[in-house]
Structures are given as structure tokens and as C-alpha cells.
PDB file of N, CA and C in Angstrom:
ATOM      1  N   UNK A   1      -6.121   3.292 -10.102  1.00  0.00           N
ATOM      2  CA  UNK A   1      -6.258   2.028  -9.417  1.00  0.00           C
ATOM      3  C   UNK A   1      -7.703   1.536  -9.459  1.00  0.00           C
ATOM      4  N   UNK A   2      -8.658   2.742  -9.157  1.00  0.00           N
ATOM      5  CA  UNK A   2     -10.266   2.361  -9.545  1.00  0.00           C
ATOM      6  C   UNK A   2     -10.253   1.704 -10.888  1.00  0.00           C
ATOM      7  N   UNK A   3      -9.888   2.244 -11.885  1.00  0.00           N
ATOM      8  CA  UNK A   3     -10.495   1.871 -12.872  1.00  0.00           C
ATOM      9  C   UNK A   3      -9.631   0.250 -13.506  1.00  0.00           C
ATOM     10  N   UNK A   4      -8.466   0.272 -12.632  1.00  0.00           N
ATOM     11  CA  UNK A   4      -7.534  -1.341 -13.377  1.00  0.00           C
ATOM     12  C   UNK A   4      -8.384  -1.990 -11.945  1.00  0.00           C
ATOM     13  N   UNK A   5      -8.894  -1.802 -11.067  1.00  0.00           N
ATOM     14  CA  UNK A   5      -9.732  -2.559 -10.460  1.00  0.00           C
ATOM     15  C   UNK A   5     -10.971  -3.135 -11.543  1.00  0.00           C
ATOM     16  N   UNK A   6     -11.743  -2.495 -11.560  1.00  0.00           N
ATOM     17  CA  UNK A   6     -12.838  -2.745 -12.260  1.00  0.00           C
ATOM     18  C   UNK A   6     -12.485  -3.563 -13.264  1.00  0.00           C
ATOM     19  N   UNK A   7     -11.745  -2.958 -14.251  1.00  0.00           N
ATOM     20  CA  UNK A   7     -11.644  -3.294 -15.853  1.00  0.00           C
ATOM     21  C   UNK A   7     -11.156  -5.280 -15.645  1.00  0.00           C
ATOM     22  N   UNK A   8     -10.679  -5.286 -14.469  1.00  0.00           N
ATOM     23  CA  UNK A   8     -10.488  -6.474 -14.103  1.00  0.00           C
ATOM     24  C   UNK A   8     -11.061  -7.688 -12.909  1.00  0.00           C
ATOM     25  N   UNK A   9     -12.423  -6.861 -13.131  1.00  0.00           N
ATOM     26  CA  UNK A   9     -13.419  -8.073 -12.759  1.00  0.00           C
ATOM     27  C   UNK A   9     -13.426  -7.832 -11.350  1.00  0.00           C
ATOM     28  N   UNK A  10     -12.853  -6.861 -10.597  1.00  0.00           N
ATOM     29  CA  UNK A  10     -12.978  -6.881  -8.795  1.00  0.00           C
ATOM     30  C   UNK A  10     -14.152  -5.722  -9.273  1.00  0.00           C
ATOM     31  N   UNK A  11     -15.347  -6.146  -8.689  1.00  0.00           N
ATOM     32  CA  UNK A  11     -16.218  -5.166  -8.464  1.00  0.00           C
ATOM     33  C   UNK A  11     -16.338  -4.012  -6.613  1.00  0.00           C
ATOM     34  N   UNK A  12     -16.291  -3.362  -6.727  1.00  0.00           N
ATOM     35  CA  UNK A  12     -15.932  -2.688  -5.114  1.00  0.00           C
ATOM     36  C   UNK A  12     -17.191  -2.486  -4.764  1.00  0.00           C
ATOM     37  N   UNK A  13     -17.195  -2.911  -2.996  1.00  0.00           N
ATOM     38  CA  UNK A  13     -18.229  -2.972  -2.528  1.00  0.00           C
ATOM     39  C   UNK A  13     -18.384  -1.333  -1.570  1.00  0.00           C
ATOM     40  N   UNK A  14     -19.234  -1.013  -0.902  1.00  0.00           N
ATOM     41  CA  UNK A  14     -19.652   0.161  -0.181  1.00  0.00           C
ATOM     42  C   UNK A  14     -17.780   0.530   0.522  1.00  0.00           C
ATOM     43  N   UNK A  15     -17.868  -0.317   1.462  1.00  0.00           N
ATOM     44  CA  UNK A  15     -16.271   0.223   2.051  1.00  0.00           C
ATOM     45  C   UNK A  15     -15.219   0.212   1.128  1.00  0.00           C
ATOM     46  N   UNK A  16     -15.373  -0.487   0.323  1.00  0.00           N
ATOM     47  CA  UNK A  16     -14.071   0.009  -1.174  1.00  0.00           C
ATOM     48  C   UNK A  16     -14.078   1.535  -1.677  1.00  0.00           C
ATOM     49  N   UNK A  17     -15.426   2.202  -1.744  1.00  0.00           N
ATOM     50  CA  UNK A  17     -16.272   3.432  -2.034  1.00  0.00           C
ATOM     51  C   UNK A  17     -15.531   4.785  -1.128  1.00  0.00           C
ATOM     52  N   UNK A  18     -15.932   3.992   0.044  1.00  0.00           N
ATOM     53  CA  UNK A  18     -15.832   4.432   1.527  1.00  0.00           C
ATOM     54  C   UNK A  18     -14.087   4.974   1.299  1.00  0.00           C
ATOM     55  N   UNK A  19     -13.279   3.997   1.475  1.00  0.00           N
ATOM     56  CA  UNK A  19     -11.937   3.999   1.450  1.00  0.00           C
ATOM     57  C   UNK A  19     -11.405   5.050   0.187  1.00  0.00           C
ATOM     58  N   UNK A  20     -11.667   4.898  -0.568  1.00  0.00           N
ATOM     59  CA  UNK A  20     -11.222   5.766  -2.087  1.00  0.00           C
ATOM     60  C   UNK A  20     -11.697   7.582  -1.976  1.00  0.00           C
ATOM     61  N   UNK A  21     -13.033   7.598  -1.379  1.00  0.00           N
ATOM     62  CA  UNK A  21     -13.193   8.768  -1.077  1.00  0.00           C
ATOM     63  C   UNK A  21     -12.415   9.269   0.021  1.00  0.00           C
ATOM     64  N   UNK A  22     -12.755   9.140   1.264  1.00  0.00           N
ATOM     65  CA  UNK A  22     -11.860   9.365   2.539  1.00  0.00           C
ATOM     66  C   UNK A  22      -9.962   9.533   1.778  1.00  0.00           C
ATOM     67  N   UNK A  23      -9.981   8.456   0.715  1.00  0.00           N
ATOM     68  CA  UNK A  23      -7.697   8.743   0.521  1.00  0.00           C
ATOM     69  C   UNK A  23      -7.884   9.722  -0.256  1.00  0.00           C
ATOM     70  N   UNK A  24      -8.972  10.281  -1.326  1.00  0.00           N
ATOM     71  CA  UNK A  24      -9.051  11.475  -2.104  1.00  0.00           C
ATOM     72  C   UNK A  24      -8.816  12.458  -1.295  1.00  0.00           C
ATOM     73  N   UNK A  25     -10.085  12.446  -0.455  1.00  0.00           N
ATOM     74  CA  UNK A  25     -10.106  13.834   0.123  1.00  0.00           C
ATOM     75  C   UNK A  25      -8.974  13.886   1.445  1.00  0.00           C
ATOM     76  N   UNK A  26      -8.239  12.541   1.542  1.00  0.00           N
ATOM     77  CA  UNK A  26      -6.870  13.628   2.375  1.00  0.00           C
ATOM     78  C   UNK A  26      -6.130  13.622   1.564  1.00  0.00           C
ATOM     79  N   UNK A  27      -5.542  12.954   0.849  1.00  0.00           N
ATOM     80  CA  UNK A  27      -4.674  13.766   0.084  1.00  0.00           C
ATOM     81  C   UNK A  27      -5.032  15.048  -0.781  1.00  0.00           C
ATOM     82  N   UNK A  28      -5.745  15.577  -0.962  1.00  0.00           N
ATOM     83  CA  UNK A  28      -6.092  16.788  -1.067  1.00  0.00           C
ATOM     84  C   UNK A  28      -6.838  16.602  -3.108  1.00  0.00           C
ATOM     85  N   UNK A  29      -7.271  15.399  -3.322  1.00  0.00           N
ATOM     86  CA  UNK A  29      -8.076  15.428  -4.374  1.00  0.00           C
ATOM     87  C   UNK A  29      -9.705  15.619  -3.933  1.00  0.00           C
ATOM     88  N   UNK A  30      -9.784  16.666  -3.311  1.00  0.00           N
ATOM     89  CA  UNK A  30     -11.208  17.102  -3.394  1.00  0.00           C
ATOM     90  C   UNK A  30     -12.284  16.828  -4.130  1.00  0.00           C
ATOM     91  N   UNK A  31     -12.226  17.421  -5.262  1.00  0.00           N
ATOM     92  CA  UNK A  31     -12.576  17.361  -6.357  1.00  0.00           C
ATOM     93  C   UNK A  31     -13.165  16.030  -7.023  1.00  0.00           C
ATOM     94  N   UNK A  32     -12.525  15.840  -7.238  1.00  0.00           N
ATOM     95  CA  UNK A  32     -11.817  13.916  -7.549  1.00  0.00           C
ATOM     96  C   UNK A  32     -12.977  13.283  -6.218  1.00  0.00           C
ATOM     97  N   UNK A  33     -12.572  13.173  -5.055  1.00  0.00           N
ATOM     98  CA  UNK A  33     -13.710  12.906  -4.075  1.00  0.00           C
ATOM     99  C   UNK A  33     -14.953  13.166  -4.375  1.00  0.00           C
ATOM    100  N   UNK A  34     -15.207  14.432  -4.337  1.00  0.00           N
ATOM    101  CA  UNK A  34     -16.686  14.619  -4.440  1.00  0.00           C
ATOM    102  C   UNK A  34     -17.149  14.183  -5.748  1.00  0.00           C
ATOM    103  N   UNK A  35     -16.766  13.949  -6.863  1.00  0.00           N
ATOM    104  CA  UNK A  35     -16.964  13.404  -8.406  1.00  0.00           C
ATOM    105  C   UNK A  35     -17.649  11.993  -7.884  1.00  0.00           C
ATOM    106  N   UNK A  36     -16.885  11.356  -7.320  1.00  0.00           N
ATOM    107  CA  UNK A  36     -16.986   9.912  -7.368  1.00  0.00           C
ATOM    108  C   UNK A  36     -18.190   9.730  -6.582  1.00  0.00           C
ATOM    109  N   UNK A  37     -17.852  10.624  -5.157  1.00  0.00           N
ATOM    110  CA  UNK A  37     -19.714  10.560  -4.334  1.00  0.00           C
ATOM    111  C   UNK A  37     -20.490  10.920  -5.021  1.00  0.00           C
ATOM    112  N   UNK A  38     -20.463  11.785  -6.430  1.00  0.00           N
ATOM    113  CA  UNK A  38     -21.980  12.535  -6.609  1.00  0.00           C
ATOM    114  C   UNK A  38     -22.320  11.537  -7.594  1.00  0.00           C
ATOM    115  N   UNK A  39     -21.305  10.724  -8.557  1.00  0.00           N
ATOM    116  CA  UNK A  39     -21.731   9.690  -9.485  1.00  0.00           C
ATOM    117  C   UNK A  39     -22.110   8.292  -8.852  1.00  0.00           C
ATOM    118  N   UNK A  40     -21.631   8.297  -7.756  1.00  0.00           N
ATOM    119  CA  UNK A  40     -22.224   6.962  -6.863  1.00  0.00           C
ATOM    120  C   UNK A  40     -23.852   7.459  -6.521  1.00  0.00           C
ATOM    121  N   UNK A  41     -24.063   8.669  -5.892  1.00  0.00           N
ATOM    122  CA  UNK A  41     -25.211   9.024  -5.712  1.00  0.00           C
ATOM    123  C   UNK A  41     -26.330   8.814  -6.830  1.00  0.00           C
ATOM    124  N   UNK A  42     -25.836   9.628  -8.238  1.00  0.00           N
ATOM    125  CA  UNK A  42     -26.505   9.539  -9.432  1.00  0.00           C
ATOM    126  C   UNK A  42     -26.742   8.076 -10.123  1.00  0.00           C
ATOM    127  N   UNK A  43     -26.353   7.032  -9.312  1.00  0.00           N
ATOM    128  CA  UNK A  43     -26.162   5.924  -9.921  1.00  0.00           C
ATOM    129  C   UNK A  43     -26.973   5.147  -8.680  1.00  0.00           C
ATOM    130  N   UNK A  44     -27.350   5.386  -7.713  1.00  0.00           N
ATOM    131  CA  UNK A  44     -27.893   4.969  -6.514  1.00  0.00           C
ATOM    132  C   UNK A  44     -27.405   3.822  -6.083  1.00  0.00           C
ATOM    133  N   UNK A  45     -26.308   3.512  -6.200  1.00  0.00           N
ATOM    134  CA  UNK A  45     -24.729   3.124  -5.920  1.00  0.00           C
ATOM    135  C   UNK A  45     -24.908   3.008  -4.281  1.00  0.00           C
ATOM    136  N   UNK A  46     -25.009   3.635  -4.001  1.00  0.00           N
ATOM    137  CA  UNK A  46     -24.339   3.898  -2.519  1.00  0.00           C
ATOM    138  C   UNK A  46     -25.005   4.807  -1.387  1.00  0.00           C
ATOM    139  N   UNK A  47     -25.889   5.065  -0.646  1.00  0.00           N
ATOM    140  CA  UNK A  47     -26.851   5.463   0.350  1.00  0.00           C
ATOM    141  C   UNK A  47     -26.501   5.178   2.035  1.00  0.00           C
ATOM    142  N   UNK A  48     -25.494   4.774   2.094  1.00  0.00           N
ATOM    143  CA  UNK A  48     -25.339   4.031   3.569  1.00  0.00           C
ATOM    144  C   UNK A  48     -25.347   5.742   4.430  1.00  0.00           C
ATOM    145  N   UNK A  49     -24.876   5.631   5.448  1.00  0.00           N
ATOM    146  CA  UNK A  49     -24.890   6.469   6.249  1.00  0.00           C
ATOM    147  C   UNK A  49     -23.272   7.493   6.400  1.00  0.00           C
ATOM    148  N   UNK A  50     -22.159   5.678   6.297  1.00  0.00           N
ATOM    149  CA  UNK A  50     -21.058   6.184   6.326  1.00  0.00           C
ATOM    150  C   UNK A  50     -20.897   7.297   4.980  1.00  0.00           C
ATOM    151  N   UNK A  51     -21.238   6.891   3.867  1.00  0.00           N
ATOM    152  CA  UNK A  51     -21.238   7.702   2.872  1.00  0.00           C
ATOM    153  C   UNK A  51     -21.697   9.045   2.605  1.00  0.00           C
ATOM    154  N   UNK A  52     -23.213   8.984   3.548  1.00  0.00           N
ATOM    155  CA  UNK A  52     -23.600  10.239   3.709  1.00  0.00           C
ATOM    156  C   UNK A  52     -22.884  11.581   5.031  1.00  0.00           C
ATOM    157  N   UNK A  53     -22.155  10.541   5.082  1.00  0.00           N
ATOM    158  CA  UNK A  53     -20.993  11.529   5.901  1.00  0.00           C
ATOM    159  C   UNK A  53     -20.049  11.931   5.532  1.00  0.00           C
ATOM    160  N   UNK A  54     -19.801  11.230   4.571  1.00  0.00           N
ATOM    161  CA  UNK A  54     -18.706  11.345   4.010  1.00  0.00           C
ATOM    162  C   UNK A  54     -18.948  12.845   2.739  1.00  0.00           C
ATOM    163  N   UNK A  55     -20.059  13.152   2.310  1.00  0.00           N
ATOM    164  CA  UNK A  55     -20.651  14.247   1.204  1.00  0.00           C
ATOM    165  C   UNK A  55     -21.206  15.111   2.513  1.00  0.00           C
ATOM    166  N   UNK A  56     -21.229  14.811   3.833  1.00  0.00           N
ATOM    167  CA  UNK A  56     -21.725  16.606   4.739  1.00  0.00           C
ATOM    168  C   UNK A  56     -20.345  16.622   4.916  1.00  0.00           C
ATOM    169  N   UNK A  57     -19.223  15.987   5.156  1.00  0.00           N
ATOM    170  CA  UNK A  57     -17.775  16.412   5.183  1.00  0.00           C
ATOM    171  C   UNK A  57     -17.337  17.682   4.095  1.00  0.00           C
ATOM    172  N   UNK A  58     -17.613  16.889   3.391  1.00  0.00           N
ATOM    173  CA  UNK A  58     -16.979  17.761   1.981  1.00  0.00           C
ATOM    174  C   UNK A  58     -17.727  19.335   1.989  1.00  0.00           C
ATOM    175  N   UNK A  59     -19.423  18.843   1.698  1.00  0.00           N
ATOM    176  CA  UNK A  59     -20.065  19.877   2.088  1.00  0.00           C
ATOM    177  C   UNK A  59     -19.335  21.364   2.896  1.00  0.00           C
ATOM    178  N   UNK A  60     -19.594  20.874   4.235  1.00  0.00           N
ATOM    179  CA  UNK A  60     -19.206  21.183   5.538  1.00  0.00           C
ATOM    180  C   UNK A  60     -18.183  22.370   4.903  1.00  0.00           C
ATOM    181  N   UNK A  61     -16.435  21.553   4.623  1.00  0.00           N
ATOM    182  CA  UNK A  61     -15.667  22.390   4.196  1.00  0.00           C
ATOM    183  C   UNK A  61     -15.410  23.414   2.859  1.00  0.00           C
ATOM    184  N   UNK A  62     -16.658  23.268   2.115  1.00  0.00           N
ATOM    185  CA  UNK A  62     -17.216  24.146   1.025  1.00  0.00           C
ATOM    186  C   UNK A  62     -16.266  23.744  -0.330  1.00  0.00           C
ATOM    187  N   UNK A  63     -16.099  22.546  -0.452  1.00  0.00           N
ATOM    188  CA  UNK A  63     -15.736  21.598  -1.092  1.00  0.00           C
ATOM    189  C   UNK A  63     -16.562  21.622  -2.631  1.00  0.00           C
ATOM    190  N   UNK A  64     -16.771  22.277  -3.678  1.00  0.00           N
ATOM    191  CA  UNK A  64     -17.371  22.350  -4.308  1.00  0.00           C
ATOM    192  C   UNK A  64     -16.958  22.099  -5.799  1.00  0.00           C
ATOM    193  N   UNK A  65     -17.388  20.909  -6.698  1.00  0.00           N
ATOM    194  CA  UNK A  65     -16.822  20.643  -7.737  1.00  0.00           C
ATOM    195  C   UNK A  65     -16.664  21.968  -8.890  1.00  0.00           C
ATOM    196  N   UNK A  66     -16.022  22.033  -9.853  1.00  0.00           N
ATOM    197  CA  UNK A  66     -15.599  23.396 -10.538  1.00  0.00           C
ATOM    198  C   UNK A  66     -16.451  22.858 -12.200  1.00  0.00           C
TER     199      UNK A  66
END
């Protein structure tokens, strides 16, 4: 859905970010979650606060990409 977003001109703002991580990581794409925070990070994308809660979450539960 991220990517037929994009490819079609909706650019997503911080709470679009926000929302996609938070439905990863309950439905149990961990992984997938933390990918997207660490390339938003690497891309300096995204810094808010909610976000940085969103990566001590993951953290927290030892959430660690493979």
C-alpha cells in the first residue's frame, strides 16, 4: 500500500509514517517496522518525538532487524 501510495503521487507526511509503523508492529511485522524507522532515520525523514517513540518501543521489546 506504501509503495502504490507513493508511485502515485500521494507523498506521506510524519503521521502517515507514524500510522504504518504502529499497524506493522501490531500486526506482528516487526521487522518490516523497524526497516522503515531506520530508513526514515537514514534519510532524516522523520525526527519528531512521536517517532522517536515509536524506535524506544521496538527497542524496549528487543525488536532487532535480522
Amino acid at each position: 500500500m506504501f509503495a502504490f501510495m507513493v508511485s502515485h503521487g500521494c507523498m506521506p507526511n510524519e503521521l502517515t509514517y507514524i500510522i504504518l509503523i504502529e499497524g506493522l508492529a501490531h500486526d506482528g511485522y516487526l521487522r518490516e517496522a523497524r526497516e522503515l524507522l531506520s530508513n526514515l532515520f537514514s534519510r532524516d525523514i522523520l525526527c519528531n518525538s512521536l517517532i522517536k517513540n515509536e524506535a524506544l518501543f521496538l527497542d524496549q521489546n528487543n525488536i532487532h532487524s535480522s
